[in-house]
Protein backbone atom coordinates (compact mmCIF):
# COMPACT_ATOMS: atom_id res chain seq x y z
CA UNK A 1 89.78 153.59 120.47
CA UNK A 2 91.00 149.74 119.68
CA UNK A 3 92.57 147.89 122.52
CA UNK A 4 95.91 146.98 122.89
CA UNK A 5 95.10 143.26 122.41
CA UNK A 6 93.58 144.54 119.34
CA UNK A 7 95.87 147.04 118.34
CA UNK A 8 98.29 143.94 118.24
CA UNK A 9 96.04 141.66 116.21
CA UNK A 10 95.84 144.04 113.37
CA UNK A 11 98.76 145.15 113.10
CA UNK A 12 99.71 141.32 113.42
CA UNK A 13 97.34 140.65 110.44
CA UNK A 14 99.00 143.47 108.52
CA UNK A 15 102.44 142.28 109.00
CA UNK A 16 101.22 139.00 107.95
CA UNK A 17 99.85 140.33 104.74
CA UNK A 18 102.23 142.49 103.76
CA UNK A 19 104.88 139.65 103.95
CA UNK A 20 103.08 137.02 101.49
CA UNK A 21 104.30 138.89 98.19
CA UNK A 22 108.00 138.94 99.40
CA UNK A 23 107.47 135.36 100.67
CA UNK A 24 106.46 133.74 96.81
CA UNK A 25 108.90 136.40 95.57
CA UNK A 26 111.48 134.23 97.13
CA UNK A 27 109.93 130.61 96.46
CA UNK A 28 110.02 131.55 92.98
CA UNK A 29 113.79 132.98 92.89
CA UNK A 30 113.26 135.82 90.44
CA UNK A 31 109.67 137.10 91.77
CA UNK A 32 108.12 136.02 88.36
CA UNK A 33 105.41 133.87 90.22
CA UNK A 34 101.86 135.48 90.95
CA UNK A 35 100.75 135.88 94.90
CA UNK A 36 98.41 132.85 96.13
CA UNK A 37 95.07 132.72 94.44
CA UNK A 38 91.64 132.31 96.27
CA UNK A 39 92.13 128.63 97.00
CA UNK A 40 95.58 129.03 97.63
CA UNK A 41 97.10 128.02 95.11
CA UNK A 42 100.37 129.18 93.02
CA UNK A 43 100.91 128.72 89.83
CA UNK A 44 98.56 125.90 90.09
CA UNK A 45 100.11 124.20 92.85
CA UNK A 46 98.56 124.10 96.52
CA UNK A 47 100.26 125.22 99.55
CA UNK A 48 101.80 121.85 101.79
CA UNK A 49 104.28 122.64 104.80
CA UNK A 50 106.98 120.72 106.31
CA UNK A 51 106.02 117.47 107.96
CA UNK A 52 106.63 116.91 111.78
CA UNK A 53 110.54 115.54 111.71
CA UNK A 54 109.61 113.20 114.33
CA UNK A 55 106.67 111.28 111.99
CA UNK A 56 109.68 111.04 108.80
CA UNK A 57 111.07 107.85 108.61
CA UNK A 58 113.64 105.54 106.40
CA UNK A 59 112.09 104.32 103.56
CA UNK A 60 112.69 100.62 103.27
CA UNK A 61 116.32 99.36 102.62
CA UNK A 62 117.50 99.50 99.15
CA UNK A 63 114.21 101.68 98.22
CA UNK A 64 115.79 104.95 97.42
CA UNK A 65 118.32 105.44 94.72
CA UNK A 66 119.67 108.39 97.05
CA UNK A 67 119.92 107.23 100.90
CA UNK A 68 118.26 109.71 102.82
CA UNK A 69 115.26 108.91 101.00
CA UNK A 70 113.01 108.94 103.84
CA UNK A 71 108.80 109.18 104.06
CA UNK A 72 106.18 109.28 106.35
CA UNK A 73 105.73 106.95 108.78
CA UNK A 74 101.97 106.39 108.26
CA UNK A 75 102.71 105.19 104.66
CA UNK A 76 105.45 102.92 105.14
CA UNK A 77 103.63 99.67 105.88
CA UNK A 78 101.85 100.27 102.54
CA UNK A 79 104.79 100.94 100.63
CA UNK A 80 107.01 97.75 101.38
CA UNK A 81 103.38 95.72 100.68
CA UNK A 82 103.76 97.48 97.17
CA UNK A 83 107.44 96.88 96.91
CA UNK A 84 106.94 93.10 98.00
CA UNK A 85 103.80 92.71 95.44
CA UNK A 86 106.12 94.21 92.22
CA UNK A 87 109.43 91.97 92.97
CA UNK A 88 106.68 89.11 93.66
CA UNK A 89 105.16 90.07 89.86
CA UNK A 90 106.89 89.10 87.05
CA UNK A 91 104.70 91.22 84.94
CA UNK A 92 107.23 94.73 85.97
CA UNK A 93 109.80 93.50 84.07
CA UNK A 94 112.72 95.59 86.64
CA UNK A 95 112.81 96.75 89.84
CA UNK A 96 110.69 100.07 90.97
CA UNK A 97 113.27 102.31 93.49
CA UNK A 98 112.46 105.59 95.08
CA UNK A 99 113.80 108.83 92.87
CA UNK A 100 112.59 111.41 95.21
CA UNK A 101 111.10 110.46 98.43
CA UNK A 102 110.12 113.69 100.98
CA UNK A 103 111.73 116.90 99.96
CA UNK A 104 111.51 119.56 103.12
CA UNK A 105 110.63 123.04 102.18
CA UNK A 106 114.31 124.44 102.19
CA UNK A 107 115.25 121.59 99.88
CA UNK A 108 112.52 121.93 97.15
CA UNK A 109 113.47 125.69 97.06
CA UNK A 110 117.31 124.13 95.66
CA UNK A 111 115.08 122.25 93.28
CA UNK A 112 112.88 124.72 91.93
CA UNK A 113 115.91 127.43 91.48
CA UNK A 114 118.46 124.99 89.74
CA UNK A 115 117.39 125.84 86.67
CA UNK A 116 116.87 129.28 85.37
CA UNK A 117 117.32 128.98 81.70
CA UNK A 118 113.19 129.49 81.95
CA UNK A 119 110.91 131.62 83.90
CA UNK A 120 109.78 130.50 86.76
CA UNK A 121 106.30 129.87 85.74
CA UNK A 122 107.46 127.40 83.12
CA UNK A 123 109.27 125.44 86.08
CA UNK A 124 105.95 125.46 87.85
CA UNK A 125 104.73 123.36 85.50
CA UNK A 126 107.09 120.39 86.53
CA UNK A 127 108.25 121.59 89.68
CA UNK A 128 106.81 122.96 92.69
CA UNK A 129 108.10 126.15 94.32
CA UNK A 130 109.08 126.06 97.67
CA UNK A 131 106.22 125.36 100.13
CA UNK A 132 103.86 123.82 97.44
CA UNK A 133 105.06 120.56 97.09
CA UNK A 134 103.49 117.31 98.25
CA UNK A 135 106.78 116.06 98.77
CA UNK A 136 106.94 118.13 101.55
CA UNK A 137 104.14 116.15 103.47
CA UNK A 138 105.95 112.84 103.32
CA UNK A 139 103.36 111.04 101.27
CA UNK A 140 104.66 111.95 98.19
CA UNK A 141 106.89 109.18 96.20
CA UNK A 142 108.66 110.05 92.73
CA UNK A 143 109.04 106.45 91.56
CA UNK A 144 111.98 105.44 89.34
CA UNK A 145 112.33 101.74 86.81
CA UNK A 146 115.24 99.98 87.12
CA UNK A 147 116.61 98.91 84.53
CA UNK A 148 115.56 102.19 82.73
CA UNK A 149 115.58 100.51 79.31
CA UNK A 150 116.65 103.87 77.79
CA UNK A 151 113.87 106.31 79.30
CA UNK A 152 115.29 108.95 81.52
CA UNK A 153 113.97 109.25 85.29
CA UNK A 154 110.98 111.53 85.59
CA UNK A 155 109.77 111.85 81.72
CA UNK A 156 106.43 110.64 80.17
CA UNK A 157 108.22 107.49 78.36
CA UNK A 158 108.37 105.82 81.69
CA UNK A 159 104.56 105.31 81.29
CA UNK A 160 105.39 102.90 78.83
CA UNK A 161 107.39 100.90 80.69
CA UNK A 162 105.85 97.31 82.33
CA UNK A 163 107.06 98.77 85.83
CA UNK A 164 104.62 102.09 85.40
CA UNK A 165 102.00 99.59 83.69
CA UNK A 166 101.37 97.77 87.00
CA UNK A 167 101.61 101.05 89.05
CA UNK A 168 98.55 102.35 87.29
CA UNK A 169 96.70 98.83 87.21
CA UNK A 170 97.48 98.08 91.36
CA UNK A 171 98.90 100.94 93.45
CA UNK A 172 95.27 102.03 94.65
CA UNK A 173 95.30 98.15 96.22
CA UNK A 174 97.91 100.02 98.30
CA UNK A 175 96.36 103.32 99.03
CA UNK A 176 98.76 104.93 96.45
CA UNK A 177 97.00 107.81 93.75
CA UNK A 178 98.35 109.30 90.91
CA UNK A 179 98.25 113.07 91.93
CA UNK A 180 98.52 115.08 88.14
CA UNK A 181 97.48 112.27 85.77
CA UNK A 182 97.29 113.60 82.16
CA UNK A 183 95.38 116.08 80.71
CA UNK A 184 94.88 117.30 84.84
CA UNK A 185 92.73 120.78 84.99
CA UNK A 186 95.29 121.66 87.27
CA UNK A 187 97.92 122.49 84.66
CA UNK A 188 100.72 120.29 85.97
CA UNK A 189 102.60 118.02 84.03
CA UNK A 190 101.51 114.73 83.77
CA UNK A 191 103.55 113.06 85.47
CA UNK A 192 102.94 109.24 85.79
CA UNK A 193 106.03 108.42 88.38
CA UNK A 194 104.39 110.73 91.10
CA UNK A 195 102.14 109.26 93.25
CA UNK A 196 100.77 109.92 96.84
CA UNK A 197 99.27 108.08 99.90
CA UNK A 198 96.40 108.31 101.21
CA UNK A 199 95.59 104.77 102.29
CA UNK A 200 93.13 102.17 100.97
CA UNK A 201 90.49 103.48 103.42
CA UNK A 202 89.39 106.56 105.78
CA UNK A 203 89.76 104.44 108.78
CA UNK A 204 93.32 102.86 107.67
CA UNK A 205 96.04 104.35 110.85
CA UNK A 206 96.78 107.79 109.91
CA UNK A 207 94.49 108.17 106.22
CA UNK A 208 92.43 110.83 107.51
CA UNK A 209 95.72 112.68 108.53
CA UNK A 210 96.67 112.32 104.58
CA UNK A 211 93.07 112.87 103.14
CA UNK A 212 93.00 116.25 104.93
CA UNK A 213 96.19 117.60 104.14
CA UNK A 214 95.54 116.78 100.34
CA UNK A 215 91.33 117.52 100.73
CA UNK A 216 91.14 120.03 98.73
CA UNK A 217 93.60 118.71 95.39
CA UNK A 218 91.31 115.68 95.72
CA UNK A 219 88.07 117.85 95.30
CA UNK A 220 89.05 119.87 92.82
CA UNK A 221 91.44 117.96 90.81
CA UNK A 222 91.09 114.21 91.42
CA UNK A 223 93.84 111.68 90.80
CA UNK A 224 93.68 109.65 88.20
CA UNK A 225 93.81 106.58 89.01
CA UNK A 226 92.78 107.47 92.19
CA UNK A 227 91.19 106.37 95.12
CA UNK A 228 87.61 106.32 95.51
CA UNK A 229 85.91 104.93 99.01
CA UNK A 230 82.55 102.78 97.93
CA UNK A 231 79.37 104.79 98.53
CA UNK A 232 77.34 103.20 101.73
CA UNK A 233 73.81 103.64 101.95
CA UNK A 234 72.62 102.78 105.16
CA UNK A 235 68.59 102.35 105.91
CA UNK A 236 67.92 103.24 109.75
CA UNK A 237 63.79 102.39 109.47
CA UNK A 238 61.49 101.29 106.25
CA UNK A 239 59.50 104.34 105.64
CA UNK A 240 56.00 103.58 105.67
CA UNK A 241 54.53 103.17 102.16
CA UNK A 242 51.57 105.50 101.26
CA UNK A 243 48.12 104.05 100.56
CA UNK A 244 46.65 105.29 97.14
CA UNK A 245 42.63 104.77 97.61
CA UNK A 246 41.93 103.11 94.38
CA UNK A 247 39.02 103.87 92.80
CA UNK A 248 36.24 100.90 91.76
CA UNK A 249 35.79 100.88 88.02
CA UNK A 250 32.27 101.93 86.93
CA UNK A 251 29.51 99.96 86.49
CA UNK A 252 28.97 98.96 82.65
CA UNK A 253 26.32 100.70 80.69
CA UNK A 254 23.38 97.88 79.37
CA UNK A 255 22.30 99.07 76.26
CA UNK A 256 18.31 98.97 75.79
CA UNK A 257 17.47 97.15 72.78
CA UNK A 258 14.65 98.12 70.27
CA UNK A 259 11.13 96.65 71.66
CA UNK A 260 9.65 94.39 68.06
């Protein structure tokens, strides 16, 4: 007969389980989404929760086009060095703002339910549900062009633009990754005004906080252009070299010639 400490942690486990369907049911507002694959994942996107409230921060003055945009605080450094290098550029031709900065879990649900003209598995393709968004983290920036020069916020056209141009080309420089470049296996729009952090380097103040949370999108989808830490081979001792015996070349044959 189980234990009562055991008794509890089954029927803790059960409980658990048997409140996952009901809990994507309501991410995706009409229970049209599938329950969370093996790797977690739904409808291709991977599980992120809320960020600590005390590590989200203001984003830099006049960043967002909304004011609470906010981030984390491990990424903000980085991002004003960004900001500063585009105004410093001429080459962007306008001004890059923040469209959508971190989104907590309660607000992407408002975003993935505000329209319902389609399922919700054709939303997933552009948006998130609720609790699967890398906004959610605090890394994640939707950037925005200003002036748009005709090309609304969050479409493919912005690629085009000089602004999105030196994104691609320099935002690695500032630990910044494009997380679902085009053509991604992960079946998510491309979308080339979403970008995360995950600093230039492992050992860059609060990276490996970043690289974890996003380990496993990295493995199995990697950003493109995306971040990629130089391989270091290190040498501890010069193993010792073997010593072939060579062997000595025979002796040459002297032919015997006829006796006259």
């Amino acid at each position: 007969m189980p234990t009562a400490p055991a008794a509890f942690l089954r029927f803790l486990a059960l409980l658990i389980f048997a409140a996952l369907p009901v809990a994507v049911q309501a991410q995706s507002c009409d229970g049209a989404l599938p329950p969370p694959g093996p790797d977690g994942r739904v409808a291709g996107h991977f599980p992120y929760g809320d960020a600590s409230a005390q590590d989200i921060v203001p984003a830099p003055a006049g960043f967002g086009l909304k004011p609470y945009c906010k981030v984390h605080r491990a990424m903000l450094a980085d991002l004003q060095r960004l900001l500063d290098a585009a105004r410093a550029d001429p080459a962007v031709g306008g001004e890059l703002r923040g469209l959508s900065c971190h989104r907590e879990v309660a607000r992407q649900r408002n975003v993935f339910c505000r329209d319902r003209s389609v399922s919700a598995a054709e939303r997933a393709i552009s948006v998130a549900p609720a609790g699967y968004s890398e906004h959610a983290t605090g890394y994640a920036i939707d950037f925005a062009v200003r002036p748009a020069g005709g090309c609304p916020d969050a479409e493919a056209c912005m690629a085009a633009s000089p602004a999105a141009r030196w994104l691609i080309a320099n935002a690695r420089r500032f630990g910044f990754e494009m997380s679902f470049p085009a053509g991604n296996r992960q079946r998510v729009k491309w979308e080339p005004w979403h970008w995360r952090w995950v600093g230039t380097g492992p050992g860059e103040p609060g990276a490996m906080q970043a690289r974890a949370i996003f380990a496993k999108a990295r493995a199995q989808f990697p950003a493109d252009p995306g971040i990629r830490d130089p391989l270091k081979v290190v040498v501890e001792s010069q193993p010792p070299v073997p010593m072939v015996p060579v062997a000595a070349p025979p002796a040459p044959v002297r032919k015997k010639g006829r006796r006259r």
